[in-house]
C-alpha atoms as a PDB file:
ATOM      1  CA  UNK A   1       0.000   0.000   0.000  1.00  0.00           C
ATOM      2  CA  UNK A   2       2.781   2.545  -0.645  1.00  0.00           C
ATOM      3  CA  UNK A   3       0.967   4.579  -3.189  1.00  0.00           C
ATOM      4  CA  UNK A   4      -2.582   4.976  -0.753  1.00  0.00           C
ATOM      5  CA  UNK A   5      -1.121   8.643  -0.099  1.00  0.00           C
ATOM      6  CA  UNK A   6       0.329   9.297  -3.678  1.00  0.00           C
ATOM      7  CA  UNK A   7      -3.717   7.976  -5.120  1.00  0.00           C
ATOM      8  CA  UNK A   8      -5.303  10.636  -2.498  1.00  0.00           C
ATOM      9  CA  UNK A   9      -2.992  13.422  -3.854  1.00  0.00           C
ATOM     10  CA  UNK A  10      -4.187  12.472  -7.695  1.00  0.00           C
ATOM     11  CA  UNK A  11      -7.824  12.364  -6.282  1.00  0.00           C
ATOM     12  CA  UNK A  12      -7.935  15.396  -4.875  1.00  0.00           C
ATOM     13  CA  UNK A  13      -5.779  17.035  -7.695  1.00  0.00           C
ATOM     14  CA  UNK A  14      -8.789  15.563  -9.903  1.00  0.00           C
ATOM     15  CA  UNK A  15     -11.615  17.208  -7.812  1.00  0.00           C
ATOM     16  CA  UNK A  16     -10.176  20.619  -8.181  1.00  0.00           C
ATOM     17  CA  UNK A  17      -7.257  21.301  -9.781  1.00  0.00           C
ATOM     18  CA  UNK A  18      -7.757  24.769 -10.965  1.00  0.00           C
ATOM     19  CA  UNK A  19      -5.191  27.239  -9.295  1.00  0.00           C
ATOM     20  CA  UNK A  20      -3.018  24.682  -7.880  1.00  0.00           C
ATOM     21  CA  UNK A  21       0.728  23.450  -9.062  1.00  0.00           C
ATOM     22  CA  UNK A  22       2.409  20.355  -8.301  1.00  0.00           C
ATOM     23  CA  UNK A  23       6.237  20.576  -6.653  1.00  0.00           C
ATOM     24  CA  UNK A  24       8.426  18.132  -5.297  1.00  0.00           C
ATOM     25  CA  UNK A  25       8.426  17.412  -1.713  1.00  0.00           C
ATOM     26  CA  UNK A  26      10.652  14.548  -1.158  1.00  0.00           C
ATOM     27  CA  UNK A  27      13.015  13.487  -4.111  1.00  0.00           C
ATOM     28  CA  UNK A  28      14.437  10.816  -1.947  1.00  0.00           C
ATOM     29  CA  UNK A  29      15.697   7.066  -3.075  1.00  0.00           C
ATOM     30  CA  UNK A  30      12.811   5.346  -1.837  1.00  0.00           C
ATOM     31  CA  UNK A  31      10.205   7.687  -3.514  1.00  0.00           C
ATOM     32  CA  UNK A  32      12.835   7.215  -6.531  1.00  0.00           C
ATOM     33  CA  UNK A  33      12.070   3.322  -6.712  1.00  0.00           C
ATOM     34  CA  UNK A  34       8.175   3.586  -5.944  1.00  0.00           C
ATOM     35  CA  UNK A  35       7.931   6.080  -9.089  1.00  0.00           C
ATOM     36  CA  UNK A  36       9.417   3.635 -11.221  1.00  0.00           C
ATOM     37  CA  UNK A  37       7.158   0.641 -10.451  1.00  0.00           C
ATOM     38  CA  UNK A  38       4.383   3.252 -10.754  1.00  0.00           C
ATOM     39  CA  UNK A  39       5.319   4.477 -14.155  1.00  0.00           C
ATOM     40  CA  UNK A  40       5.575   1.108 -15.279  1.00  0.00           C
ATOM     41  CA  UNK A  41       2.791  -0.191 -14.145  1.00  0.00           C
ATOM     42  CA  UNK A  42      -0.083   2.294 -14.336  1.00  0.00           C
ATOM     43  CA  UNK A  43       1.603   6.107 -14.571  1.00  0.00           C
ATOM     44  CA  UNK A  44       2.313   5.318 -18.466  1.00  0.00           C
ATOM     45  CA  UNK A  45      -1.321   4.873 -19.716  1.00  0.00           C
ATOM     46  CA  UNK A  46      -3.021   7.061 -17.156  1.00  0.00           C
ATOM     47  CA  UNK A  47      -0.670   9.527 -18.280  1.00  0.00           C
ATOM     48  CA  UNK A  48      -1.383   8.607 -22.509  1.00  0.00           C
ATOM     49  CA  UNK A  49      -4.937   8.856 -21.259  1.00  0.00           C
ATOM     50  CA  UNK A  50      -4.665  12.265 -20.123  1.00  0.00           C
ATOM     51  CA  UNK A  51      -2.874  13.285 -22.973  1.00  0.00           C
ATOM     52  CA  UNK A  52      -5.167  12.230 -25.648  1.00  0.00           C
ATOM     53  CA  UNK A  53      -7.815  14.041 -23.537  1.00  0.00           C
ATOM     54  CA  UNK A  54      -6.187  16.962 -23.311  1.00  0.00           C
ATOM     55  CA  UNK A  55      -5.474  16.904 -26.965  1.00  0.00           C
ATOM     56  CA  UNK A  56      -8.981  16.788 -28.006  1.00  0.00           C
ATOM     57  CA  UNK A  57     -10.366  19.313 -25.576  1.00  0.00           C
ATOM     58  CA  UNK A  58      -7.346  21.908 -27.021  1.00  0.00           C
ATOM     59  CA  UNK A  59      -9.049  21.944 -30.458  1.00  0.00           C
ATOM     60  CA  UNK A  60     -11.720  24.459 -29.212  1.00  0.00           C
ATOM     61  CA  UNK A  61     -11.504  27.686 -27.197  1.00  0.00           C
ATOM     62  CA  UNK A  62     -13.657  26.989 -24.400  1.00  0.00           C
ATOM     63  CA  UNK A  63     -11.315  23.655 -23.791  1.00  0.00           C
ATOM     64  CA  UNK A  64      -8.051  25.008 -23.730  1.00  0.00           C
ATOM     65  CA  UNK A  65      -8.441  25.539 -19.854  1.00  0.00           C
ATOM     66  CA  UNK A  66      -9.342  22.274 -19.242  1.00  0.00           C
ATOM     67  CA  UNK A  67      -6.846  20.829 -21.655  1.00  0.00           C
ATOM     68  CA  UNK A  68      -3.858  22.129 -19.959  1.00  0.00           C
ATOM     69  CA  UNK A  69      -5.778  20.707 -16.538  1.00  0.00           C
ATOM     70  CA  UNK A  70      -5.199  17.421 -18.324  1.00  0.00           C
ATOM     71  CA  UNK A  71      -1.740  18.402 -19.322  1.00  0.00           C
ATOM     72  CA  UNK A  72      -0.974  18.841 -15.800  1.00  0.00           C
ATOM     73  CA  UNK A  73      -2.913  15.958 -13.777  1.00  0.00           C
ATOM     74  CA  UNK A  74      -0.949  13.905 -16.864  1.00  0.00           C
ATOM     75  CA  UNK A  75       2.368  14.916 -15.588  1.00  0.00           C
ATOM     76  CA  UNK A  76       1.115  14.060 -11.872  1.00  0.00           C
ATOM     77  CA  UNK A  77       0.520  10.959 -13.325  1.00  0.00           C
ATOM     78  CA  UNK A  78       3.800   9.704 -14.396  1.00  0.00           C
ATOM     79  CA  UNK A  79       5.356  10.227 -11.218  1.00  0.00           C
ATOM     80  CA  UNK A  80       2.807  10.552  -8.189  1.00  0.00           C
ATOM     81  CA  UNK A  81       5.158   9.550  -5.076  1.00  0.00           C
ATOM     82  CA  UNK A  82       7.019  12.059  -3.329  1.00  0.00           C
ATOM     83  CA  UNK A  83       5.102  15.328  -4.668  1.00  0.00           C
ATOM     84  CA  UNK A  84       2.866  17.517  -3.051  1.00  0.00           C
ATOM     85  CA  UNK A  85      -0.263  19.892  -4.665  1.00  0.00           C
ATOM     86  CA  UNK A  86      -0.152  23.368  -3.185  1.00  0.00           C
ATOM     87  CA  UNK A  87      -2.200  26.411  -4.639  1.00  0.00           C
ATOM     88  CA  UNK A  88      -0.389  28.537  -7.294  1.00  0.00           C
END
């Protein structure tokens, strides 16, 4: 159950992710190693996912906005352990 806190995070970065950024909070060996299983196996097509999303919503004006939401939860995504979501 390593990733319990790292799947809250995404959650509530899902919920509401309008004026918030994502930074680094502990870039340490462990979080490192956990990031790695993650990205290979789930970050990579919850992250594609994301993307293709975000892809079609940018081809209109009124989902630009929620394309780059995408954009961001996407990058989230890839690596989820050791970050933190704090308002912009």
């Amino acid at each position: 159950m390593p990733w319990t806190l790292a799947a809250f995070r995404i959650a509530s970065f899902s919920y509401w992710p309008f004026g918030l950024i994502v930074v680094d909070s502990d870039p340490g060996f462990t979080s490192g190693c956990l990031n790695i299983l993650w990205l290979i196996l789930a970050g990579w097509w919850l992250a594609l996912h994301h993307l293709i999303l975000a892809t079609g919503l940018a081809m209109t004006i009124i989902g630009i906005p929620f394309a780059w939401q995408h954009v961001k939860l996407a990058l989230l995504l890839i690596t989820p352990v050791g970050k933190a979501v704090v308002g912009g």
